[in-house]
PDB file of N, CA and C in Angstrom:
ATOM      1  N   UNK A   1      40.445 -25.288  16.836  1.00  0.00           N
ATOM      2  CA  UNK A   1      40.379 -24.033  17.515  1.00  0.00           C
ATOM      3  C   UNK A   1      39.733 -22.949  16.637  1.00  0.00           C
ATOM      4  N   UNK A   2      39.949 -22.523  15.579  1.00  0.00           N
ATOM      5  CA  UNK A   2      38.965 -22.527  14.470  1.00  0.00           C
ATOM      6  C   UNK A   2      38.027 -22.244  14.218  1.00  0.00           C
ATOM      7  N   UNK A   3      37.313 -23.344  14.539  1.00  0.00           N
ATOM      8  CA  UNK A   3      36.157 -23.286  14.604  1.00  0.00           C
ATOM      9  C   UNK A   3      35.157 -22.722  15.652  1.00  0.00           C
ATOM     10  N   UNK A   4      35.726 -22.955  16.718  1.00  0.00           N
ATOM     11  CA  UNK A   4      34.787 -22.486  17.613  1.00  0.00           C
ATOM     12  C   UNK A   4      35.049 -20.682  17.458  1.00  0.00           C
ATOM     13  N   UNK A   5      36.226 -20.091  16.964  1.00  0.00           N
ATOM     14  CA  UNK A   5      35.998 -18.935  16.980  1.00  0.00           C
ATOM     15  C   UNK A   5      34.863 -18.000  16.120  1.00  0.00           C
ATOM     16  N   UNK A   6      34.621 -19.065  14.813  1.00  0.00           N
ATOM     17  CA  UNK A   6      33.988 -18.600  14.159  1.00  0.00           C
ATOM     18  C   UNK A   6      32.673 -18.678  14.347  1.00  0.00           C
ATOM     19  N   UNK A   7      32.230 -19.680  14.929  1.00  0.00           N
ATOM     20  CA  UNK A   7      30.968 -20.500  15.568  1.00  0.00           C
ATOM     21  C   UNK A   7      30.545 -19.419  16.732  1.00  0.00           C
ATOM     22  N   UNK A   8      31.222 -18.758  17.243  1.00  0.00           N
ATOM     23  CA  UNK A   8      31.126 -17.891  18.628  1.00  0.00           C
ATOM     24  C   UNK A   8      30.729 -16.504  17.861  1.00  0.00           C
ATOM     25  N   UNK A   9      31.850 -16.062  17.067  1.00  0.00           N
ATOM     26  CA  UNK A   9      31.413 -15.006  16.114  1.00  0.00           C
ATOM     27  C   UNK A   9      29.935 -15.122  15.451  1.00  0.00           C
ATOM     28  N   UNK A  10      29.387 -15.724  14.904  1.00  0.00           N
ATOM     29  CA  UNK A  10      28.326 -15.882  14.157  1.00  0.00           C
ATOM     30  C   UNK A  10      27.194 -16.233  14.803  1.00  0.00           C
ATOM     31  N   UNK A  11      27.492 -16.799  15.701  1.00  0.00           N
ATOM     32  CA  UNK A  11      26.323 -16.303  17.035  1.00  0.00           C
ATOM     33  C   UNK A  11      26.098 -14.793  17.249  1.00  0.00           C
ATOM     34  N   UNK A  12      27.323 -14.557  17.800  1.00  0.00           N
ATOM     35  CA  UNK A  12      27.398 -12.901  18.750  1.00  0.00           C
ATOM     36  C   UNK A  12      26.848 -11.957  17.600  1.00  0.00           C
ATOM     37  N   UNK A  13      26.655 -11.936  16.212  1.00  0.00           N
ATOM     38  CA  UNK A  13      26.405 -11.522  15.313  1.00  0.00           C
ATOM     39  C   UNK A  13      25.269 -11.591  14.953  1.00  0.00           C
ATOM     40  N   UNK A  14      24.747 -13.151  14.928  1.00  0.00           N
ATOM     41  CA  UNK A  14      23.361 -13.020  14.630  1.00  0.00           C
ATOM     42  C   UNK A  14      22.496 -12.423  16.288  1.00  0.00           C
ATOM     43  N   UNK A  15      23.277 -12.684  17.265  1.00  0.00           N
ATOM     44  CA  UNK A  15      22.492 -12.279  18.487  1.00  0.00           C
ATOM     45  C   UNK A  15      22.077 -10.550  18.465  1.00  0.00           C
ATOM     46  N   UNK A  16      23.162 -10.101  17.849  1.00  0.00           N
ATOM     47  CA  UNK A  16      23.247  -8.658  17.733  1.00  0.00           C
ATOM     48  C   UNK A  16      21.977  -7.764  16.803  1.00  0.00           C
ATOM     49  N   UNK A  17      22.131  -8.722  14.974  1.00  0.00           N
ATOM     50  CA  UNK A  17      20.936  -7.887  14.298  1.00  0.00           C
ATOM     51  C   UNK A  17      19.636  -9.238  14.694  1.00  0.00           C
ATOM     52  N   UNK A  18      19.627  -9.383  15.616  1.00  0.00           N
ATOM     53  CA  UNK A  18      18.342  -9.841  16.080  1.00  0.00           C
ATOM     54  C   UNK A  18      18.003  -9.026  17.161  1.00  0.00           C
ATOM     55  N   UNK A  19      18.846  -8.512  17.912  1.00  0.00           N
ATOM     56  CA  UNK A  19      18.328  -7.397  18.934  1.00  0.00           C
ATOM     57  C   UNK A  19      18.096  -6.009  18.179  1.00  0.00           C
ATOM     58  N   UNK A  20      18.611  -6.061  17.329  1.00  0.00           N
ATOM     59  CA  UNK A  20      18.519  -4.379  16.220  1.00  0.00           C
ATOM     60  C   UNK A  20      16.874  -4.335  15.513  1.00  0.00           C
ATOM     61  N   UNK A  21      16.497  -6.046  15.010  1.00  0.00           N
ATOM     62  CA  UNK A  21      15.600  -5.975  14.455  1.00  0.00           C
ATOM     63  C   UNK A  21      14.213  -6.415  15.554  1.00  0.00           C
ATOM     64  N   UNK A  22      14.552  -6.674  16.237  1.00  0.00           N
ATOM     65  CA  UNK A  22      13.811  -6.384  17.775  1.00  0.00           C
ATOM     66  C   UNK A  22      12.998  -4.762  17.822  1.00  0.00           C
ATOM     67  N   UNK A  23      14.287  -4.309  18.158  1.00  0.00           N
ATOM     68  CA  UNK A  23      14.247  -3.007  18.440  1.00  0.00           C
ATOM     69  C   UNK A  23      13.158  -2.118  18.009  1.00  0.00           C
ATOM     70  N   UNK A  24      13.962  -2.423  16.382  1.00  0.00           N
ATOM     71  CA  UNK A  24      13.353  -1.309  15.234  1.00  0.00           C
ATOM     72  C   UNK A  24      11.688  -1.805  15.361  1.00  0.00           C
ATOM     73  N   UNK A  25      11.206  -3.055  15.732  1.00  0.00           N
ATOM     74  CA  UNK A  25       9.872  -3.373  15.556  1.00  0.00           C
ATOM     75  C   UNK A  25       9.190  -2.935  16.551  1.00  0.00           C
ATOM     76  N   UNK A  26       9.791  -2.825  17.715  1.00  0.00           N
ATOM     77  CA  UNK A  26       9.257  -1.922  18.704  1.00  0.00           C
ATOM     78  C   UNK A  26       9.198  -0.069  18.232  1.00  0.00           C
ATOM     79  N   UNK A  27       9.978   0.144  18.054  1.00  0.00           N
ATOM     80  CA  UNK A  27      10.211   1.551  17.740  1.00  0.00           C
ATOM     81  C   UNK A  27       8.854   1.967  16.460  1.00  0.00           C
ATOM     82  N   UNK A  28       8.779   1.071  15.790  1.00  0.00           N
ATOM     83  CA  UNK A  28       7.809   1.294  14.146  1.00  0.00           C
ATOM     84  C   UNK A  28       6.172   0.899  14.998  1.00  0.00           C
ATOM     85  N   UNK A  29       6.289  -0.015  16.174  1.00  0.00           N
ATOM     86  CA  UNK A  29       4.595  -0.282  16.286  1.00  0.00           C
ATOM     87  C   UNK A  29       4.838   0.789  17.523  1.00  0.00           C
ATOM     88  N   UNK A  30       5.571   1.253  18.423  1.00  0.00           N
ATOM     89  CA  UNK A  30       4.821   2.718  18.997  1.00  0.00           C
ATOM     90  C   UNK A  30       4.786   3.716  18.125  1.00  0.00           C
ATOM     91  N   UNK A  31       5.511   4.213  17.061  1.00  0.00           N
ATOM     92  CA  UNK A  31       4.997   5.371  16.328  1.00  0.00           C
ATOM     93  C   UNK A  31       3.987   4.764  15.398  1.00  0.00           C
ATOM     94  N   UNK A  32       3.284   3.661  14.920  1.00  0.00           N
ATOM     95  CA  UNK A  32       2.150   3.069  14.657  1.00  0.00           C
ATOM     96  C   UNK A  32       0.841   3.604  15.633  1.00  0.00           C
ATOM     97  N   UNK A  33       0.963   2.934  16.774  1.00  0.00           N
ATOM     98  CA  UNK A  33      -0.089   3.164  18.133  1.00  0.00           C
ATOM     99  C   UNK A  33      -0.243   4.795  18.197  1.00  0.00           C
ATOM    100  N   UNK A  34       1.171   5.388  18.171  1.00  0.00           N
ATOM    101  CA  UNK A  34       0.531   7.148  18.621  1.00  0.00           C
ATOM    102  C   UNK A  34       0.061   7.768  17.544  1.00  0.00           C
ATOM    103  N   UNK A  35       0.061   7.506  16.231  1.00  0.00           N
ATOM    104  CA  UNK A  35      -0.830   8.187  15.426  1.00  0.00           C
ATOM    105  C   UNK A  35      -2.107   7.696  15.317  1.00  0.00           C
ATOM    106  N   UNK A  36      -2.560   8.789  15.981  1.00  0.00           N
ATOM    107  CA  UNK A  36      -4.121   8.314  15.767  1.00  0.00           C
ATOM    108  C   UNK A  36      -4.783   8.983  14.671  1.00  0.00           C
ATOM    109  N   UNK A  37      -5.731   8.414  13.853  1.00  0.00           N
ATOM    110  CA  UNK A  37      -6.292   8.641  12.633  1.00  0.00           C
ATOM    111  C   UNK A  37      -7.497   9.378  12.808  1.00  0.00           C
ATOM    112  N   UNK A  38      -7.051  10.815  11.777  1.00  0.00           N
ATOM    113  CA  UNK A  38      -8.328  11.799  12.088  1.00  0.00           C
ATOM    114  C   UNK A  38      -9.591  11.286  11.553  1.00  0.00           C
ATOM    115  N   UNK A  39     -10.627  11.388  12.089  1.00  0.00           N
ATOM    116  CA  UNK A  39     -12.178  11.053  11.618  1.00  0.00           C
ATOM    117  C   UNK A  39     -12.516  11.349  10.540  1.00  0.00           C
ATOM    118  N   UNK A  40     -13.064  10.810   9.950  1.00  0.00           N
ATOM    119  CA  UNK A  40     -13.416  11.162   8.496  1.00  0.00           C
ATOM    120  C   UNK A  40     -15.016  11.733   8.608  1.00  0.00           C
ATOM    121  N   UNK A  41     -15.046  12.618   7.931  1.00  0.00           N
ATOM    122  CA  UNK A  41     -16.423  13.706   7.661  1.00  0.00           C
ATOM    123  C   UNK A  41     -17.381  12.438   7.301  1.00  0.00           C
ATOM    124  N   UNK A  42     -18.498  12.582   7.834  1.00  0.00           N
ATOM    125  CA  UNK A  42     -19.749  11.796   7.539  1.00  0.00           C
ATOM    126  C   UNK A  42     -20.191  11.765   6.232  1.00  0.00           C
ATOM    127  N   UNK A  43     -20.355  10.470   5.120  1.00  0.00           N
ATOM    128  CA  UNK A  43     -20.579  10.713   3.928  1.00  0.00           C
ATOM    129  C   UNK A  43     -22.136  11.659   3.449  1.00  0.00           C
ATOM    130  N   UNK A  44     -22.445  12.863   2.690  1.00  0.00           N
ATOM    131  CA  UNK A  44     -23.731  13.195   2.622  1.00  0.00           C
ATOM    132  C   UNK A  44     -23.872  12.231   1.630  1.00  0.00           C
ATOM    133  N   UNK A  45     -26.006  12.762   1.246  1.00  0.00           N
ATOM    134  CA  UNK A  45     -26.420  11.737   0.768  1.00  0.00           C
ATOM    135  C   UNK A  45     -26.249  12.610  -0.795  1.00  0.00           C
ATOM    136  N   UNK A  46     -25.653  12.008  -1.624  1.00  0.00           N
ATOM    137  CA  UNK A  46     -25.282  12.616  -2.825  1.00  0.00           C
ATOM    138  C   UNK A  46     -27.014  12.818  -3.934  1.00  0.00           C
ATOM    139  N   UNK A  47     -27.164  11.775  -3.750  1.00  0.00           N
ATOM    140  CA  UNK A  47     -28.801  11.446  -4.497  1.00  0.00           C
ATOM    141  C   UNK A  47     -29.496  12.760  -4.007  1.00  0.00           C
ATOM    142  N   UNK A  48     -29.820  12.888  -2.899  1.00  0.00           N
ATOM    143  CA  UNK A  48     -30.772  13.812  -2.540  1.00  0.00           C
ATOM    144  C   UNK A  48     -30.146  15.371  -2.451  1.00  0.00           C
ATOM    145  N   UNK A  49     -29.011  15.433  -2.087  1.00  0.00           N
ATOM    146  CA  UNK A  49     -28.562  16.808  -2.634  1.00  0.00           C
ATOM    147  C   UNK A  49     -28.780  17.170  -4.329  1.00  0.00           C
ATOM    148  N   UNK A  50     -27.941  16.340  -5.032  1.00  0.00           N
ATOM    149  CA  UNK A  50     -27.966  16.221  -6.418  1.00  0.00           C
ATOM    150  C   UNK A  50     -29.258  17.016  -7.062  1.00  0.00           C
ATOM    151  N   UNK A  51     -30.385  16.071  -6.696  1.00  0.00           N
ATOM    152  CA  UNK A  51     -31.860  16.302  -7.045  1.00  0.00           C
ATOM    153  C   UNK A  51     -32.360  17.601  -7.007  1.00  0.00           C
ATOM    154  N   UNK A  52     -32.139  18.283  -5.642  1.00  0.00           N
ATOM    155  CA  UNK A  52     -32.483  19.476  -4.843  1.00  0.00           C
ATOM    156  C   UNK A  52     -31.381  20.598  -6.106  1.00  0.00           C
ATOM    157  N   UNK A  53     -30.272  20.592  -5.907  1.00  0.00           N
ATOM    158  CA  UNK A  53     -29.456  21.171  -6.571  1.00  0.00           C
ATOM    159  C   UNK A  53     -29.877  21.339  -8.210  1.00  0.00           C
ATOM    160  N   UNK A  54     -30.501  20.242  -9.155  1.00  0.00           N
ATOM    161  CA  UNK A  54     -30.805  20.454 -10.332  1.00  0.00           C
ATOM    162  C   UNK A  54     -32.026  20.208 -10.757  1.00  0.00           C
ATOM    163  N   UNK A  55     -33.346  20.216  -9.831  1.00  0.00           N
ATOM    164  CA  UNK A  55     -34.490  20.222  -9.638  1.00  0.00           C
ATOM    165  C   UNK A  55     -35.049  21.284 -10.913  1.00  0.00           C
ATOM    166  N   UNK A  56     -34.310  22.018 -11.532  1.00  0.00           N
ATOM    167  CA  UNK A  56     -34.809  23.326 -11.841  1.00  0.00           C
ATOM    168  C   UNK A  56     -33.716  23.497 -13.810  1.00  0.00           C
ATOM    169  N   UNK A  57     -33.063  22.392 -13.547  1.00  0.00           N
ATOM    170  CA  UNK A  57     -32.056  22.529 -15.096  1.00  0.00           C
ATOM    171  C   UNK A  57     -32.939  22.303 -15.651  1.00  0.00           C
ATOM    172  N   UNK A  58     -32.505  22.313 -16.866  1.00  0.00           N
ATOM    173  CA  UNK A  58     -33.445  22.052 -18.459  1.00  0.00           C
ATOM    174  C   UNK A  58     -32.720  20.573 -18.559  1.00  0.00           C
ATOM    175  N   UNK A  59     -31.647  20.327 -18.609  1.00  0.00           N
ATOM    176  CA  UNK A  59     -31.235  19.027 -18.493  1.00  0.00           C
ATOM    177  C   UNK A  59     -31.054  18.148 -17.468  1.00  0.00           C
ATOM    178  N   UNK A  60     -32.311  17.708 -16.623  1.00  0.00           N
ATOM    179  CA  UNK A  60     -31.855  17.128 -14.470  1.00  0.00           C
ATOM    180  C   UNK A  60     -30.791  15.927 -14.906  1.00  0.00           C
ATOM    181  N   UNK A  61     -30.767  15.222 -15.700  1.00  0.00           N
ATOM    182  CA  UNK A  61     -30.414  13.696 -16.113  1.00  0.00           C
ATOM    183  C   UNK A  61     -28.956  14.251 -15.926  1.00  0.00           C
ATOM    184  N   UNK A  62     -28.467  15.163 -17.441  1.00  0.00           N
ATOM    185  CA  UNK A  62     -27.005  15.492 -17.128  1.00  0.00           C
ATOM    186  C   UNK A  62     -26.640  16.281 -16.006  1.00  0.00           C
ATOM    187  N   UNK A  63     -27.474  16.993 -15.440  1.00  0.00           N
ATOM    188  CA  UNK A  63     -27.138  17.948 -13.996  1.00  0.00           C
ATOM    189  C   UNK A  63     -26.822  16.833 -13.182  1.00  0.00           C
ATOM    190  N   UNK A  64     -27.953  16.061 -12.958  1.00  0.00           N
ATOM    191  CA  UNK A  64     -27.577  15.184 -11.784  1.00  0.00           C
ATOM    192  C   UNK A  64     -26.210  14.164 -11.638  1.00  0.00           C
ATOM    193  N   UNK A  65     -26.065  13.398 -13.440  1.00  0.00           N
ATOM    194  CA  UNK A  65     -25.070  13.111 -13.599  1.00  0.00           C
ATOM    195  C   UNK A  65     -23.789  13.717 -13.145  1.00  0.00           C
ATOM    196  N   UNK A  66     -23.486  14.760 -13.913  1.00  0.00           N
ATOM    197  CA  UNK A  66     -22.096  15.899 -13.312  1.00  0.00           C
ATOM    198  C   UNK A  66     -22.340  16.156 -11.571  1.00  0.00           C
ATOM    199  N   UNK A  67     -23.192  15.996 -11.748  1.00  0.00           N
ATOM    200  CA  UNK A  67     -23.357  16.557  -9.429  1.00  0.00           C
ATOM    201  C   UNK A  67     -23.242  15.506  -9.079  1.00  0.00           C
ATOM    202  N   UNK A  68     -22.979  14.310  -9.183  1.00  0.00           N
ATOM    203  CA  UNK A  68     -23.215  13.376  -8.380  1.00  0.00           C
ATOM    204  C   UNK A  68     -21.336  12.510  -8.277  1.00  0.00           C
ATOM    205  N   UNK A  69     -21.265  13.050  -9.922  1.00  0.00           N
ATOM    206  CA  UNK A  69     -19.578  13.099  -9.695  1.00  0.00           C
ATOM    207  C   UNK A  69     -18.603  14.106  -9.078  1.00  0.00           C
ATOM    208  N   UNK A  70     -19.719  15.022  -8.486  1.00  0.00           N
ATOM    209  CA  UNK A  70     -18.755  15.598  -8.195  1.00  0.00           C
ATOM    210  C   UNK A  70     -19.031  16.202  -6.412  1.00  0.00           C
ATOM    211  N   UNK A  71     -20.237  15.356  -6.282  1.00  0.00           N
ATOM    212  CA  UNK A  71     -20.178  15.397  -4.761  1.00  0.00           C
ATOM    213  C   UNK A  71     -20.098  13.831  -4.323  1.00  0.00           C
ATOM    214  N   UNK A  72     -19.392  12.955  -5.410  1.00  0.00           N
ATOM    215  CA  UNK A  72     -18.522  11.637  -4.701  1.00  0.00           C
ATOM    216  C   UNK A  72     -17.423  12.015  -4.109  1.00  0.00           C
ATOM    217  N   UNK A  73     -16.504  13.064  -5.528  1.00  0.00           N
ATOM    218  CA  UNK A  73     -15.262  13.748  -4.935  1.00  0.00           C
ATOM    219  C   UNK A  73     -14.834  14.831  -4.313  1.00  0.00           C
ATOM    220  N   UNK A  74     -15.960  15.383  -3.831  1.00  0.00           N
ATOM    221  CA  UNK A  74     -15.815  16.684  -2.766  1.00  0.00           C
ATOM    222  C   UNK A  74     -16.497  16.211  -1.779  1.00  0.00           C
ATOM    223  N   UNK A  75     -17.727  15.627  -1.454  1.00  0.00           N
ATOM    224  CA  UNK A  75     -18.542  15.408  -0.415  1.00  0.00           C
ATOM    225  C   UNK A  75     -19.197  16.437  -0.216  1.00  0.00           C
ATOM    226  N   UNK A  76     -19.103  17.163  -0.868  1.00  0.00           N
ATOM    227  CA  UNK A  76     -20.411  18.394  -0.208  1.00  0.00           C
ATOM    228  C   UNK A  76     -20.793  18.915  -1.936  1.00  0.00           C
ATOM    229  N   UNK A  77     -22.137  19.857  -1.905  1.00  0.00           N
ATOM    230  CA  UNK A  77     -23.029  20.172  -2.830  1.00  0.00           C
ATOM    231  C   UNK A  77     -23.416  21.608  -2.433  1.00  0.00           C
ATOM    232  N   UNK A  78     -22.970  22.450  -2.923  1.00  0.00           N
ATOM    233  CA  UNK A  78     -23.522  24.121  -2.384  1.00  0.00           C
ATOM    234  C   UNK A  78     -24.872  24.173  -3.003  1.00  0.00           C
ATOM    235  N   UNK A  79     -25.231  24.571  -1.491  1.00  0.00           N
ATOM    236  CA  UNK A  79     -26.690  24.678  -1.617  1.00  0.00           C
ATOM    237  C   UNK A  79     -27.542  25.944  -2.619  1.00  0.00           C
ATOM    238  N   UNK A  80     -28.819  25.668  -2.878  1.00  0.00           N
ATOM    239  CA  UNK A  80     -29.529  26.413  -3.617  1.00  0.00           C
ATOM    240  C   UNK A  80     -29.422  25.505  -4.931  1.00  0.00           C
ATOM    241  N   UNK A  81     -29.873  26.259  -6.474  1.00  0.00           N
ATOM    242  CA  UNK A  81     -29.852  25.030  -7.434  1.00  0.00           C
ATOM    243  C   UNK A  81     -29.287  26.016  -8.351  1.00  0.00           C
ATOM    244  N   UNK A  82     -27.903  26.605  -7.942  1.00  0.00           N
ATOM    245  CA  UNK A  82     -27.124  27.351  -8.815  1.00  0.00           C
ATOM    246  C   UNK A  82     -26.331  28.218  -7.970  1.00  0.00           C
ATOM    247  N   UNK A  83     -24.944  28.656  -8.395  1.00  0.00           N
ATOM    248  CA  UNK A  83     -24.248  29.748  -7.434  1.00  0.00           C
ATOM    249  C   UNK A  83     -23.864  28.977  -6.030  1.00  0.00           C
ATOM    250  N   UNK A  84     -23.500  29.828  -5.339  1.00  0.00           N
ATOM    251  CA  UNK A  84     -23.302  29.520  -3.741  1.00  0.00           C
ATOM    252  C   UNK A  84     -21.623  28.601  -3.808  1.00  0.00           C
ATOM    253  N   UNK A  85     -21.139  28.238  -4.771  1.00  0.00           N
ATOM    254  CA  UNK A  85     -19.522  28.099  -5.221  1.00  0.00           C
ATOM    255  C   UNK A  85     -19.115  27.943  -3.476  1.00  0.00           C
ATOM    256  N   UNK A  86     -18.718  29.085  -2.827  1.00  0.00           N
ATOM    257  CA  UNK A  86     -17.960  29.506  -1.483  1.00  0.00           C
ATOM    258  C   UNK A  86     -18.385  28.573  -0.815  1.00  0.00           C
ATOM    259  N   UNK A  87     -19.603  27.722  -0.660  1.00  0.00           N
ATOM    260  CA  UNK A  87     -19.854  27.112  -0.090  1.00  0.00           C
ATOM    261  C   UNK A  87     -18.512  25.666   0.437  1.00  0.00           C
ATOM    262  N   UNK A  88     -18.502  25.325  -0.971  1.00  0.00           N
ATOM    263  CA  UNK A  88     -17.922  24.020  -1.375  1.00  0.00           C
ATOM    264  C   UNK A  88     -16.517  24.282  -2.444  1.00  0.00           C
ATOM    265  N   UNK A  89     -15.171  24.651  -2.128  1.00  0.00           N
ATOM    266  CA  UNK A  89     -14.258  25.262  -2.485  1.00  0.00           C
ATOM    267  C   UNK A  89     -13.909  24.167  -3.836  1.00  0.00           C
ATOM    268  N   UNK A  90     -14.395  22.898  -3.424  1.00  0.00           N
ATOM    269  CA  UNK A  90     -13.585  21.303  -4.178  1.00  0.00           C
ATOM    270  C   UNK A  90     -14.833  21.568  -5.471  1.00  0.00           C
ATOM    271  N   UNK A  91     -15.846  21.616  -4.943  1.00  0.00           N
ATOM    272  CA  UNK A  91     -16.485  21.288  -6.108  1.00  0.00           C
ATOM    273  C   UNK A  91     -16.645  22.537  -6.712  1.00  0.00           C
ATOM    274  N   UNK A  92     -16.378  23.734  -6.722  1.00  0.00           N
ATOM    275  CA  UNK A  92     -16.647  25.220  -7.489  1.00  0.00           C
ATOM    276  C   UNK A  92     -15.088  24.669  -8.403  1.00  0.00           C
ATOM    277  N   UNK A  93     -14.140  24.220  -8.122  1.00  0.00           N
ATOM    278  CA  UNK A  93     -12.910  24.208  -8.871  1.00  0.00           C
ATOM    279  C   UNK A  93     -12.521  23.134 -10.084  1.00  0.00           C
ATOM    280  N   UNK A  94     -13.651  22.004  -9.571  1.00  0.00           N
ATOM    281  CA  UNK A  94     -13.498  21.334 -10.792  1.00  0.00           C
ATOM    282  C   UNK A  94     -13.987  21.944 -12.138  1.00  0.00           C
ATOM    283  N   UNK A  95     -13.075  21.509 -13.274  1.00  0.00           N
ATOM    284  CA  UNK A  95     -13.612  21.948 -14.547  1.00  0.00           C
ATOM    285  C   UNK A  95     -13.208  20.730 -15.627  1.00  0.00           C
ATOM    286  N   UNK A  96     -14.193  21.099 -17.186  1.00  0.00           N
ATOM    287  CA  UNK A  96     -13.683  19.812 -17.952  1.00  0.00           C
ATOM    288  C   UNK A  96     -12.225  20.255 -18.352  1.00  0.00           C
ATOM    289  N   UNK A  97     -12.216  19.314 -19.305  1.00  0.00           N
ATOM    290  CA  UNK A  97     -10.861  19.255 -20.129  1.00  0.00           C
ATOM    291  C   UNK A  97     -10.876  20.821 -21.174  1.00  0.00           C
ATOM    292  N   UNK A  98     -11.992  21.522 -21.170  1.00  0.00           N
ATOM    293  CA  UNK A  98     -12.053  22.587 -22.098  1.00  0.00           C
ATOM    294  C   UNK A  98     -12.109  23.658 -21.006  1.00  0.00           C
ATOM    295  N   UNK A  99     -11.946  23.436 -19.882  1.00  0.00           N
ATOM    296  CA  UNK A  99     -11.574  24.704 -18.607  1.00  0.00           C
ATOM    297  C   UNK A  99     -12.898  25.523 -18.129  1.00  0.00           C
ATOM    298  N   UNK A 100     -14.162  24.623 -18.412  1.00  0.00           N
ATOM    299  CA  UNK A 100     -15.281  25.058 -17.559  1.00  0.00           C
ATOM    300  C   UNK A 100     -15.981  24.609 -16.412  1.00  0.00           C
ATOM    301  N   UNK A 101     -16.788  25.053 -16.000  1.00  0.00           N
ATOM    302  CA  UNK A 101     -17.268  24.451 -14.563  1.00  0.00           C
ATOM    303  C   UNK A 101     -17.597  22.958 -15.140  1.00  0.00           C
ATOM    304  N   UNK A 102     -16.997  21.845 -13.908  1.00  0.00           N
ATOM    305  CA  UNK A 102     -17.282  20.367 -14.309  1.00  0.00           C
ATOM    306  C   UNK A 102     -18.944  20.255 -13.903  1.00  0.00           C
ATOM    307  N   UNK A 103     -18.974  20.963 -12.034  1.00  0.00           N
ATOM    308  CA  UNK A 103     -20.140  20.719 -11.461  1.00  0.00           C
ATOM    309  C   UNK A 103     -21.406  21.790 -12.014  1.00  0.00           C
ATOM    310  N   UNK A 104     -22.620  21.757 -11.496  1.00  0.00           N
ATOM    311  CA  UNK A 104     -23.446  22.453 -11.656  1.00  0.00           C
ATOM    312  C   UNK A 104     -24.012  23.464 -10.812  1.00  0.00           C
TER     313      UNK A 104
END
């Protein structure tokens, strides 16, 4: 007699966190489905901004170098080939390790 109580229990138990973990997998793939993922900004072409931007340094090699790292990590390049900062908030803020402008 025993046995079957326990045998009945351990069913009704596993029947139970199998409906819980049911559940929760439903519950996690609709709040999955309703977030929809904002668009990501179109990559510019870093090369040809870069160029345009330090067309005019005394050093293009290291200009272009520093601009090109630093419109991988901003995505944008303020236009003209000096100044214009407001343009591009990410890349006017980078600086080196000695607290000066990183970009050009």
């Amino acid at each position: 007699m025993a046995i079957p109580k326990t045998l009945f229990a351990s069913i009704l138990i596993s029947l139970l966190i199998l409906h819980l973990v049911e559940s929760d997998t439903k519950i996690i793939s609709t709040m999955v489905e309703s977030e929809s993922p904002s668009p990501l900004p179109p990559k510019i072409d870093c090369d040809g901004a870069c160029n345009r931007r330090c067309e005019l340094s005394s050093r293009p090699n290291l200009c272009n170098r520093a601009c090109g790292t630093c419109c991988e990590r901003c995505n944008c390049v303020p236009s003209g080939t000096s100044g214009n900062y407001e343009e591009c908030p990410c890349y006017a803020n980078m600086t080196t390790h000695g607290g000066r402008h990183k970009c050009p």
